[in-house]
Protein backbone atom coordinates (compact mmCIF):
# COMPACT_ATOMS: atom_id res chain seq x y z
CA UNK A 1 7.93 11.82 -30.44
CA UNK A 2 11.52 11.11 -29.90
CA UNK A 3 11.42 7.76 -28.22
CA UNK A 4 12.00 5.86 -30.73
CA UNK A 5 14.93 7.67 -32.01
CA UNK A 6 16.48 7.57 -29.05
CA UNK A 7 15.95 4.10 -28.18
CA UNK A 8 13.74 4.57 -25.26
CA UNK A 9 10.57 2.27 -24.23
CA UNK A 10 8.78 5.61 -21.99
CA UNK A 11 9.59 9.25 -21.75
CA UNK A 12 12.37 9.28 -19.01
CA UNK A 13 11.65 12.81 -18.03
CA UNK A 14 7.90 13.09 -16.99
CA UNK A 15 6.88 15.61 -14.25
CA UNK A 16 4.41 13.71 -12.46
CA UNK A 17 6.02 10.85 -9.93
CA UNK A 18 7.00 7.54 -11.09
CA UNK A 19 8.50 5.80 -8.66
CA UNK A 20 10.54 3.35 -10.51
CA UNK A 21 12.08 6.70 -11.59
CA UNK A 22 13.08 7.76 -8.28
CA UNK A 23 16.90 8.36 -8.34
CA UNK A 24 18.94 7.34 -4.69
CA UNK A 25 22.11 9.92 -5.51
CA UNK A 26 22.51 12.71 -3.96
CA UNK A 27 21.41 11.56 -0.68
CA UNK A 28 17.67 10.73 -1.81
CA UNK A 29 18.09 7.15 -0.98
CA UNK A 30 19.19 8.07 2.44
CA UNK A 31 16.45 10.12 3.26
CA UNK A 32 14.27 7.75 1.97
CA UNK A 33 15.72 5.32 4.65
CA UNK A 34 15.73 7.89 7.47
CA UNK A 35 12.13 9.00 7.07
CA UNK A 36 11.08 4.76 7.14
CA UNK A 37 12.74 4.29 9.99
CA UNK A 38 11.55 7.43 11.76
CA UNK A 39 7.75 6.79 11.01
CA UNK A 40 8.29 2.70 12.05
CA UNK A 41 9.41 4.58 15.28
CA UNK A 42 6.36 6.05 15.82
CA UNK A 43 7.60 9.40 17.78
CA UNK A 44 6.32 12.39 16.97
CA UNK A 45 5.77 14.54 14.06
CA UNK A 46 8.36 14.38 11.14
CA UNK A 47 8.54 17.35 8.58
CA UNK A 48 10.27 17.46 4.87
CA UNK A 49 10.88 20.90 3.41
CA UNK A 50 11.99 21.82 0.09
CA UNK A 51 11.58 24.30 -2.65
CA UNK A 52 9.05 23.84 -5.66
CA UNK A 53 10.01 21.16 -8.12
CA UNK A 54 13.17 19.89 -5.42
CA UNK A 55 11.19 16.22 -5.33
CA UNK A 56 8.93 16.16 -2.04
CA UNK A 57 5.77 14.41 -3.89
CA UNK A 58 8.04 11.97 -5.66
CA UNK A 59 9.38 10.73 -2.59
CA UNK A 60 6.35 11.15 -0.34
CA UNK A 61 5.05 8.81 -3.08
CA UNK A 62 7.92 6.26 -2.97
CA UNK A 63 8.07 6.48 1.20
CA UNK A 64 4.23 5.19 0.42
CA UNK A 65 4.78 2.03 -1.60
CA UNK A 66 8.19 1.39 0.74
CA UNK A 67 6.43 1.34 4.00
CA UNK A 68 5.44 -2.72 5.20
CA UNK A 69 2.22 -3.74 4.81
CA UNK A 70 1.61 -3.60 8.28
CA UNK A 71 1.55 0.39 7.65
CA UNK A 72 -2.07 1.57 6.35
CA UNK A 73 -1.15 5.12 4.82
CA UNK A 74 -3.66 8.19 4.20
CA UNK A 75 -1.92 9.93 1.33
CA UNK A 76 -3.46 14.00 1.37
CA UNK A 77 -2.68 15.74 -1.72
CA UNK A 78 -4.37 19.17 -1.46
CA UNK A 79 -4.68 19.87 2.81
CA UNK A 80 -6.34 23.68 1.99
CA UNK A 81 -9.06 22.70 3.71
CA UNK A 82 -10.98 22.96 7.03
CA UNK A 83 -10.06 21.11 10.39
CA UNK A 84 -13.36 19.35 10.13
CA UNK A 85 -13.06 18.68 6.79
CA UNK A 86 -9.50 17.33 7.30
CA UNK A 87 -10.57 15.09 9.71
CA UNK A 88 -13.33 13.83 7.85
CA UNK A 89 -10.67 12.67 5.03
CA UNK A 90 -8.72 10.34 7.42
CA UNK A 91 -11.47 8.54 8.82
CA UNK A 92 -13.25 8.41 4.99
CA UNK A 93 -9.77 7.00 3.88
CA UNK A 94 -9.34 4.68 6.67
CA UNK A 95 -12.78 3.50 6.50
CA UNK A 96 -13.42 4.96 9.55
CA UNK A 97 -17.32 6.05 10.00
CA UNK A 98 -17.08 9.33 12.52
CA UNK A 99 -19.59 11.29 14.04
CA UNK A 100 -20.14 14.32 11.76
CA UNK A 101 -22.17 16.64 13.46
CA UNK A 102 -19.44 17.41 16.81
CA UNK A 103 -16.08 17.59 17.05
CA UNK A 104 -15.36 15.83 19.81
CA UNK A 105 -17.41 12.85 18.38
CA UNK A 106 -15.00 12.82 15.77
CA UNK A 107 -11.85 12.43 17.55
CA UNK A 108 -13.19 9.85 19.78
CA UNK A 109 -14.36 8.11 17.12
CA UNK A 110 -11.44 8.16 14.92
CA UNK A 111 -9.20 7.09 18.23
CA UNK A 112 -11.92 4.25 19.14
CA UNK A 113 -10.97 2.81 15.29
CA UNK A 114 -7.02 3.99 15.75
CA UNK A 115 -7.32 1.87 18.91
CA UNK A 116 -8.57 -1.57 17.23
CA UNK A 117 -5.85 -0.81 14.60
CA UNK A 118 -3.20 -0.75 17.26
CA UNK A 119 -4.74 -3.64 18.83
CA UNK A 120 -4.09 -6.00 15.81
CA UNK A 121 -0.02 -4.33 15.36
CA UNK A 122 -1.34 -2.39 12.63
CA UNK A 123 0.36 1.49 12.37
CA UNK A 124 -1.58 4.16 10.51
CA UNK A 125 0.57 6.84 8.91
CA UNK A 126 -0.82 10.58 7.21
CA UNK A 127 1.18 11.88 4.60
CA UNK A 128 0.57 15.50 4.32
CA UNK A 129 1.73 16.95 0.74
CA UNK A 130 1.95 20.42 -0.19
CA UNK A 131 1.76 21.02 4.37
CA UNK A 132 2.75 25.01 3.86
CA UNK A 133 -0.63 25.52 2.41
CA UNK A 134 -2.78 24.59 5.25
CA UNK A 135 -5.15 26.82 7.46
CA UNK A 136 -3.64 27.72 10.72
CA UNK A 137 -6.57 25.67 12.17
CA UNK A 138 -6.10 22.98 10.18
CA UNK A 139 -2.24 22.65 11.21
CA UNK A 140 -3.52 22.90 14.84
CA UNK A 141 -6.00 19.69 14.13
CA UNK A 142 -2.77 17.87 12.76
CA UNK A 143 -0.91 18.66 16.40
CA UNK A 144 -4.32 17.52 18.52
CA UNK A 145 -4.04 14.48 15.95
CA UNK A 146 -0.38 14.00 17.14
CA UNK A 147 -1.79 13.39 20.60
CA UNK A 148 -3.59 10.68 20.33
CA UNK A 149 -2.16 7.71 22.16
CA UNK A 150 -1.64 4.12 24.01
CA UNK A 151 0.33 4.55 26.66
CA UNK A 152 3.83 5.43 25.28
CA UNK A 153 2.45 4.50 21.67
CA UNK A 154 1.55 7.03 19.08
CA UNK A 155 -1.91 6.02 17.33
CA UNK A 156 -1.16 7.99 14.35
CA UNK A 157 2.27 9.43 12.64
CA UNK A 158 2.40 12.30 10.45
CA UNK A 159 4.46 13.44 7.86
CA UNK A 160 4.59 16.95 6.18
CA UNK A 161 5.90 17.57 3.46
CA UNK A 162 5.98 21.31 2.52
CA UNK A 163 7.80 24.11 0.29
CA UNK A 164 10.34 26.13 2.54
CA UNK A 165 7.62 28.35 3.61
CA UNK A 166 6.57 25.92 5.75
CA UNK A 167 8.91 26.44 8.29
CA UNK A 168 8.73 30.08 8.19
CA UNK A 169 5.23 29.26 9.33
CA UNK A 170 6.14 27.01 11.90
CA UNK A 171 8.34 29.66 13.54
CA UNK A 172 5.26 31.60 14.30
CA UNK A 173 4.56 31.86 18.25
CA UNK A 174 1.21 30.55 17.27
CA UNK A 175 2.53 27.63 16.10
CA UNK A 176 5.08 26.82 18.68
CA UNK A 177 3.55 23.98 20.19
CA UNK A 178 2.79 21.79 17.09
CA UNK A 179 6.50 22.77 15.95
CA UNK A 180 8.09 21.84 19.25
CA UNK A 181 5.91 17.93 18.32
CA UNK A 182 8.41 18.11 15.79
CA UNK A 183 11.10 15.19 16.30
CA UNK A 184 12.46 14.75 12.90
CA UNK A 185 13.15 17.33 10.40
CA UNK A 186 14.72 16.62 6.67
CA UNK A 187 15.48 19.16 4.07
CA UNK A 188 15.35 18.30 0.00
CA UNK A 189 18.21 20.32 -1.20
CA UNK A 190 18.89 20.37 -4.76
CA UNK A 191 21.00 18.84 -6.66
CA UNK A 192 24.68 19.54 -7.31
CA UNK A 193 26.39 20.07 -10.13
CA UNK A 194 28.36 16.52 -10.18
CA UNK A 195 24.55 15.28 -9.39
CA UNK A 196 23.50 16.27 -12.68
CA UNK A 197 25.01 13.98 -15.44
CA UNK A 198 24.44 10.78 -12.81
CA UNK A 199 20.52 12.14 -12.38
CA UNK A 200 20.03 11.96 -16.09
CA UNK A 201 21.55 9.28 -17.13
CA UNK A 202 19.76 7.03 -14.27
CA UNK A 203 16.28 8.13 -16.21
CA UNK A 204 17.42 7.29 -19.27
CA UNK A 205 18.91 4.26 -18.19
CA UNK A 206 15.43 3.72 -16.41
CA UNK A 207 13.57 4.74 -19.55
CA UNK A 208 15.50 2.26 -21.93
CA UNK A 209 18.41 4.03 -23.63
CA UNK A 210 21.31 1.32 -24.13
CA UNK A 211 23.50 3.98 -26.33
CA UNK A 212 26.78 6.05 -25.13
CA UNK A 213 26.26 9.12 -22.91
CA UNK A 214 23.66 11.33 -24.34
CA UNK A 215 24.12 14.72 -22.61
CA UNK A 216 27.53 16.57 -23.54
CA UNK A 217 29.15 18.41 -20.70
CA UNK A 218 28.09 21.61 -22.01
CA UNK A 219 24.28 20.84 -21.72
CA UNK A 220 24.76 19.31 -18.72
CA UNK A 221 26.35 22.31 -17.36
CA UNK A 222 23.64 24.39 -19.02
CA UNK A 223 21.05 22.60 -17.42
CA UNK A 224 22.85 22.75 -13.69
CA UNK A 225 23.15 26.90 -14.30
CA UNK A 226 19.44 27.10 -15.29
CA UNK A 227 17.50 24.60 -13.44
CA UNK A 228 19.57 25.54 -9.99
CA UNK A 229 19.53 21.71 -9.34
CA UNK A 230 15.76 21.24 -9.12
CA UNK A 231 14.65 17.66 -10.35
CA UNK A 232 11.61 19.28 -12.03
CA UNK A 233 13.09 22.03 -13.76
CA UNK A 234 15.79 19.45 -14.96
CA UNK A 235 12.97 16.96 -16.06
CA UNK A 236 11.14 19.89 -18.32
CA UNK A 237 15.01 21.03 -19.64
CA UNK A 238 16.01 17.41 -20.35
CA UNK A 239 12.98 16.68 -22.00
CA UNK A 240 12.90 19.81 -24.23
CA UNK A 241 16.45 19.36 -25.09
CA UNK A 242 15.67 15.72 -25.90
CA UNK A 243 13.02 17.20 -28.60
CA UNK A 244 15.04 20.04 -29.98
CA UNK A 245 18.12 17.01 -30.55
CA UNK A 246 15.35 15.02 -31.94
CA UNK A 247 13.95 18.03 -34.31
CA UNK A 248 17.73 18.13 -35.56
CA UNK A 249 17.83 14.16 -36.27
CA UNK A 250 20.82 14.35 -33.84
CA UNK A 251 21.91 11.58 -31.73
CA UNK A 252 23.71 13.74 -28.95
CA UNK A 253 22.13 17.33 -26.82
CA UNK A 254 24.81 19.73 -27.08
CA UNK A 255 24.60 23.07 -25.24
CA UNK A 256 22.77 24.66 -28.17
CA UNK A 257 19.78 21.68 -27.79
CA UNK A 258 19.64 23.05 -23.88
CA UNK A 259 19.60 27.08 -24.70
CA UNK A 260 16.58 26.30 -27.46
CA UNK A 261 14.89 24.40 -23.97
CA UNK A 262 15.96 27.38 -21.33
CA UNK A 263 14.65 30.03 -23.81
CA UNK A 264 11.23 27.77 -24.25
CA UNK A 265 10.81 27.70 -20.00
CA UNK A 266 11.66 31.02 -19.12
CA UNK A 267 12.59 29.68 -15.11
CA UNK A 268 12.40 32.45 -12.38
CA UNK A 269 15.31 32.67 -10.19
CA UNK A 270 14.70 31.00 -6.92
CA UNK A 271 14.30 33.56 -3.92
CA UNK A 272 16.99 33.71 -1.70
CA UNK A 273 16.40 35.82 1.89
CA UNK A 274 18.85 38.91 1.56
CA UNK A 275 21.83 38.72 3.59
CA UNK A 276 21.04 42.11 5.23
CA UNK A 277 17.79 40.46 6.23
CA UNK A 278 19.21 37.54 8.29
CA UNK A 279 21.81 40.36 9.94
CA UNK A 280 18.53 42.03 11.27
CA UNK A 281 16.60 38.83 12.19
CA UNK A 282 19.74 37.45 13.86
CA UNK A 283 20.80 40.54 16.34
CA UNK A 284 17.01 41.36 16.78
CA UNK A 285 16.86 37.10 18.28
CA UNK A 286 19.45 37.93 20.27
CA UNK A 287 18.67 40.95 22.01
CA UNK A 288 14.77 39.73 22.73
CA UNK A 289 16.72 36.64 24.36
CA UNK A 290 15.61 33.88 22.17
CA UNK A 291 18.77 32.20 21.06
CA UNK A 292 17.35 28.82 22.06
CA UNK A 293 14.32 28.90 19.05
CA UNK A 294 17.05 30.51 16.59
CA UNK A 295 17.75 27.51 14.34
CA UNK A 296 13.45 27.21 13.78
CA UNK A 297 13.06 31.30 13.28
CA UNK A 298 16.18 31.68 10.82
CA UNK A 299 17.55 28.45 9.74
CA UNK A 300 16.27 25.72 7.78
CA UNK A 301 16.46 22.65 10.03
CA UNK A 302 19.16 20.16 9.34
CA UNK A 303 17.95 16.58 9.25
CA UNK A 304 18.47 15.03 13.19
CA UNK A 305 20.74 12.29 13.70
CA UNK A 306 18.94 9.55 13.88
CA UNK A 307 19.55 5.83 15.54
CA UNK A 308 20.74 4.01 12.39
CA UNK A 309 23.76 3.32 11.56
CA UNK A 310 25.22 6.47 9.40
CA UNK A 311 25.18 6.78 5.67
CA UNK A 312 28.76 5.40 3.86
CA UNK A 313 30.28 7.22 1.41
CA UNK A 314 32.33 5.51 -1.18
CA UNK A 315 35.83 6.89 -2.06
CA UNK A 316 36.98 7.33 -5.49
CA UNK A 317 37.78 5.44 -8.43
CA UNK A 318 41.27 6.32 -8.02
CA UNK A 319 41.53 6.30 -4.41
CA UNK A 320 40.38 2.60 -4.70
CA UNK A 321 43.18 1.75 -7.63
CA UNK A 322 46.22 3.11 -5.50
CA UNK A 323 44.96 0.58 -2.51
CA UNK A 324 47.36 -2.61 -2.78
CA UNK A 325 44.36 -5.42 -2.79
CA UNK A 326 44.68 -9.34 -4.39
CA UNK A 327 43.27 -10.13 -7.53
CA UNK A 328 40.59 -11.80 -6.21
CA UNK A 329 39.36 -9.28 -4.11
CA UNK A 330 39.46 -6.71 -6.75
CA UNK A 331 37.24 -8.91 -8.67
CA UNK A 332 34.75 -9.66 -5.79
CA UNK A 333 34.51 -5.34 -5.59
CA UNK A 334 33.67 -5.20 -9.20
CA UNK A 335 31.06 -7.89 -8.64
CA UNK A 336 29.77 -6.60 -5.75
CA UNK A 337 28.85 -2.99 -7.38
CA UNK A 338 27.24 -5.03 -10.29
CA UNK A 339 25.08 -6.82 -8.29
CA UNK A 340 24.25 -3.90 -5.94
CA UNK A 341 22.85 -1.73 -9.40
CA UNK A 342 20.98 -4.71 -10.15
CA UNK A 343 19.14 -5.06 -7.42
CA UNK A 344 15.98 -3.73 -6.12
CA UNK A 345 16.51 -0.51 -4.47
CA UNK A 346 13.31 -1.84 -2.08
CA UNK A 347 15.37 -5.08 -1.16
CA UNK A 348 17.43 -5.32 2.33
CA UNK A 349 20.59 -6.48 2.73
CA UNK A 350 22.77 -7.77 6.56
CA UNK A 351 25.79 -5.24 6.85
CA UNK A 352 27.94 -7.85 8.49
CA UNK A 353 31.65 -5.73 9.28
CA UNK A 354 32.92 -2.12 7.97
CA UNK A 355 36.19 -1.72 9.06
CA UNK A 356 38.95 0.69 8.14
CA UNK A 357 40.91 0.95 4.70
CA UNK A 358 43.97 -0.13 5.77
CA UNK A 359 42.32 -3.55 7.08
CA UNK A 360 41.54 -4.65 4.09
CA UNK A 361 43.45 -7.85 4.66
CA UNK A 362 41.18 -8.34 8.00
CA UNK A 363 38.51 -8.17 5.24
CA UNK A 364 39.75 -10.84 3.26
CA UNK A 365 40.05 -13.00 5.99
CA UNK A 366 36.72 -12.27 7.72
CA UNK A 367 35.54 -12.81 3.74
CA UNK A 368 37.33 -15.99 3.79
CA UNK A 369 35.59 -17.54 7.29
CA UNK A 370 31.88 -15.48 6.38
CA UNK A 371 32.39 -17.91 3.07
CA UNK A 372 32.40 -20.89 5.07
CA UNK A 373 28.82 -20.38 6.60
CA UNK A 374 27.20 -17.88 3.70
CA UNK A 375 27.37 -18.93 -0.14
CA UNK A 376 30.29 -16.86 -1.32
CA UNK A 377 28.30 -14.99 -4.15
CA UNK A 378 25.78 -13.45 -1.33
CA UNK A 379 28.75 -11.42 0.57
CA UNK A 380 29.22 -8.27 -1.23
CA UNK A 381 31.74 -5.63 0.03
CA UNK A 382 32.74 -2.21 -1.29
CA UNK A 383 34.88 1.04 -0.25
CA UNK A 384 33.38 3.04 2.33
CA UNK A 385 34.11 6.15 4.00
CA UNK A 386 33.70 5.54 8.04
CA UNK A 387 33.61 8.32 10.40
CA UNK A 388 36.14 10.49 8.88
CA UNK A 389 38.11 7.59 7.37
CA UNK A 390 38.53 5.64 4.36
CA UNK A 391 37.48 2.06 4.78
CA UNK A 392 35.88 -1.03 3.69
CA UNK A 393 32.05 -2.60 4.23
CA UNK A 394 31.14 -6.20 3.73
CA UNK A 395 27.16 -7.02 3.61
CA UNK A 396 25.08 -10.28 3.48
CA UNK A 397 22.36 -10.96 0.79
CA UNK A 398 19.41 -8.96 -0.89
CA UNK A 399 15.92 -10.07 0.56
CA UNK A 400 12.40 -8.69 -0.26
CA UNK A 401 11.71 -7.40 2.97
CA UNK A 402 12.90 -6.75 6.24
CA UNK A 403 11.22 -9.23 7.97
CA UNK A 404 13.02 -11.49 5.88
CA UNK A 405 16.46 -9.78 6.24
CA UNK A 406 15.73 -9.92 10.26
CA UNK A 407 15.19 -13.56 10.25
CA UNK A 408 18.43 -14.30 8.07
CA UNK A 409 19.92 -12.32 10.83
CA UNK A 410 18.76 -14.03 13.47
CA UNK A 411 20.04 -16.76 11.90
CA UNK A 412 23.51 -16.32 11.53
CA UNK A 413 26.32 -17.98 13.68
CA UNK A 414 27.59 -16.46 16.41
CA UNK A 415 30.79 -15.87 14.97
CA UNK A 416 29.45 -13.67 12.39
CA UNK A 417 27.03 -11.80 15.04
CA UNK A 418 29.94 -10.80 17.15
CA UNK A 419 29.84 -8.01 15.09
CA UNK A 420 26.43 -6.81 15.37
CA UNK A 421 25.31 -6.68 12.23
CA UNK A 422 22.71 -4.29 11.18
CA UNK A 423 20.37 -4.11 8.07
CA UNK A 424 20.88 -1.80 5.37
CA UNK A 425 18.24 -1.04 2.16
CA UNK A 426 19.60 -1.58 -1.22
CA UNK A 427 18.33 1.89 -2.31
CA UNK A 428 20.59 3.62 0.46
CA UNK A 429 23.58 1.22 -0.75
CA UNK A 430 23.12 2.86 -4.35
CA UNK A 431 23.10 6.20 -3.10
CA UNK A 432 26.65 5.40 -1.85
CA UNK A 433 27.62 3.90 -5.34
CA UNK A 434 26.82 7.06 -7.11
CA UNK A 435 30.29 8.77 -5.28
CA UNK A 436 32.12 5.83 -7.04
């Protein structure tokens, strides 16, 4: 095995979901914090589509562990299976004992329990993997779950996660009433080709490896071209190439190292709809007078904008140097971005101020009068893109949870809540970092 050649302490490119492996870039960590906040909302149905090996389990899996304890999950793995049998699951997971013998019994049982739940300000969430495969019936049990209430509060929220086929499914007329229960909709896509090199080394760095940049451009480009961005295609590649490097007693994977691994996997092109196709499907929407359901018959939903505050993205390296800034707050950025990659990506931080780029000074200062209530060494800031323009963003501490993060808060001055601060996850942070 080539870990310890390489320095490592596990393999860093496993198939199966680890998430302490689960990388934040390209937007990941961002999702991540949209789909907590939409099942804490408790409205609706959410849905996460992507194609085979794009990363839906691993961060169904990570959404799991990330939720409060106040959230008892119901993880399903394989949902081929009968309404009945479905149903039977949740209450069996939840500890729920249900009539077996009617239907109806069932429900009313499982609501009785969801009741009690909801009762003590518990929330019960079903995660739904592999959701394309399930029985028609079975996806119409999972919209009569969706009904099942309080008053204006939703006893249960569901997730699906699903392969792209799942929303050719859910344009079906059949299934137009559990897809209009749909409120938020989020789509895996794959990874770039500047998402690459920052991908791999993250699981290396993850895994161990202390040592220079592994992966010469060449294999990484090799590995974009043949794994068309999918995290489990780039796992097997990277891993392979890792061995055939290893085979060679070389301490680098060249291009060569990553052909040996493409010619070993054999990958089948991902299916793309032809473009004559979508001509035909498009006029024939039109002319049956159905323009309003065109985005769920021929396009893959776009995630909905949700009530947080949006994503930032950092500016360059370079953009950053030709910004006139003081010494010391130069030094406080470079801090900042250590102690940000440091941290736990499951850890919460205040986001006290963003403000433009060419305020920077009105940074400092705010800086300056933040320091005289909040220990210095908790205010972090760092470039930010805002709406369209360049700026900066100055945050408060790292704290376990978000109760925690609330109460520190709730606890600031006045003169620092003028601002209304708002709480931002350390993982979604680090997602921003990787455009630095």
């Amino acid at each position: 095995m080539y870990l310890e050649h390489f320095g490592l302490n596990e393999p860093p490119f496993r198939i199966t979901p680890h998430p302490e492996f689960f990388f934040v870039g390209a937007k990941r960590g961002a999702t991540l914090d949209a789909l907590i906040y939409a099942v804490l909302a408790g409205e609706g149905l959410v849905k996460v589509s992507g194609e085979v090996g794009s990363g839906k389990t691993m961060l169904c899996r990570v959404l799991i562990e990330r939720l409060p304890a106040s959230v008892d999950s119901v993880y399903i793995a394989n949902p081929a299976m009968r309404p009945d049998e479905l149903m039977l699951m949740i209450a069996d997971d939840l500890g729920i004992v249900c009539d077996a013998t009617y239907a109806s019994g069932r429900v009313r049982d499982l609501q009785s329990a969801l009741l009690e739940r909801f009762a003590a300000g518990r929330q019960v969430v079903i995660l739904i993997d592999e959701a394309h495969a399930m029985p028609t019936e079975s996806l119409e049990a999972v919209r009569l779950l969706s009904n099942l209430d309080h008053g204006h509060h939703k006893l249960l929220q569901i997730v699906l996660f699903g392969q792209t086929e799942l929303d050719d499914r859910l344009a079906r007329q059949d299934l137009r009433q559990l897809r209009e229960r749909i409120t938020h909709v989020f789509q895996l896509a794959p990874l770039r080709s500047n998402d690459i090199k920052a991908y791999i080394d993250f699981r290396m760095r993850t895994a161990g490896y202390r040592g220079p940049e592994l992966f010469q451009t060449g294999a990484l480009k090799s590995i974009y071209r043949a794994s068309e961005g999918l995290t489990r295609r780039v796992n097997i590649l990277a891993d392979k190439a890792l061995m055939a490097a290893f085979s060679q007693s070389a301490h680098f994977v060249s291009a060569s190292h990553v052909n040996a691994a493409i010619k070993d996997s054999a990958f089948q092109p991902i299916k793309k709809r032809p473009a004559l196709l979508w001509i035909l499907l498009l006029l024939g929407a039109v002319a049956g007078g159905v323009w309003g359901n065109l985005q769920q018959a021929l396009l893959r939903p776009q995630p909905q904008e949700l009530a947080i505050a949006p994503p930032l993205q950092l500016v360059s390296t370079n953009e950053v140097a030709d910004i006139p800034l003081s010494a010391s707050f130069r030094q406080k950025l470079i801090e900042s971005r250590q102690k940000i990659n440091r941290a736990e990506v499951s850890h919460m931080a205040v986001m006290l101020l963003v403000t433009q780029r060419d305020k920077g000074g009105e940074l400092e200062r705010f800086l300056a009068q933040a320091s005289k209530d909040l220990p210095r060494d908790q205010l972090l800031i760092y470039p930010a893109e805002l709406r369209g323009n360049k700026g900066w963003g100055l945050v408060y501490g790292f704290f376990s949870d978000k109760n925690s993060a609330k109460a520190a808060m709730a606890a600031l001055p006045e003169s620092l809540r003028k601002n209304k601060p708002i709480l931002r996850s350390v993982g979604g942070m680090r997602d921003e970092l990787w455009n630095l």
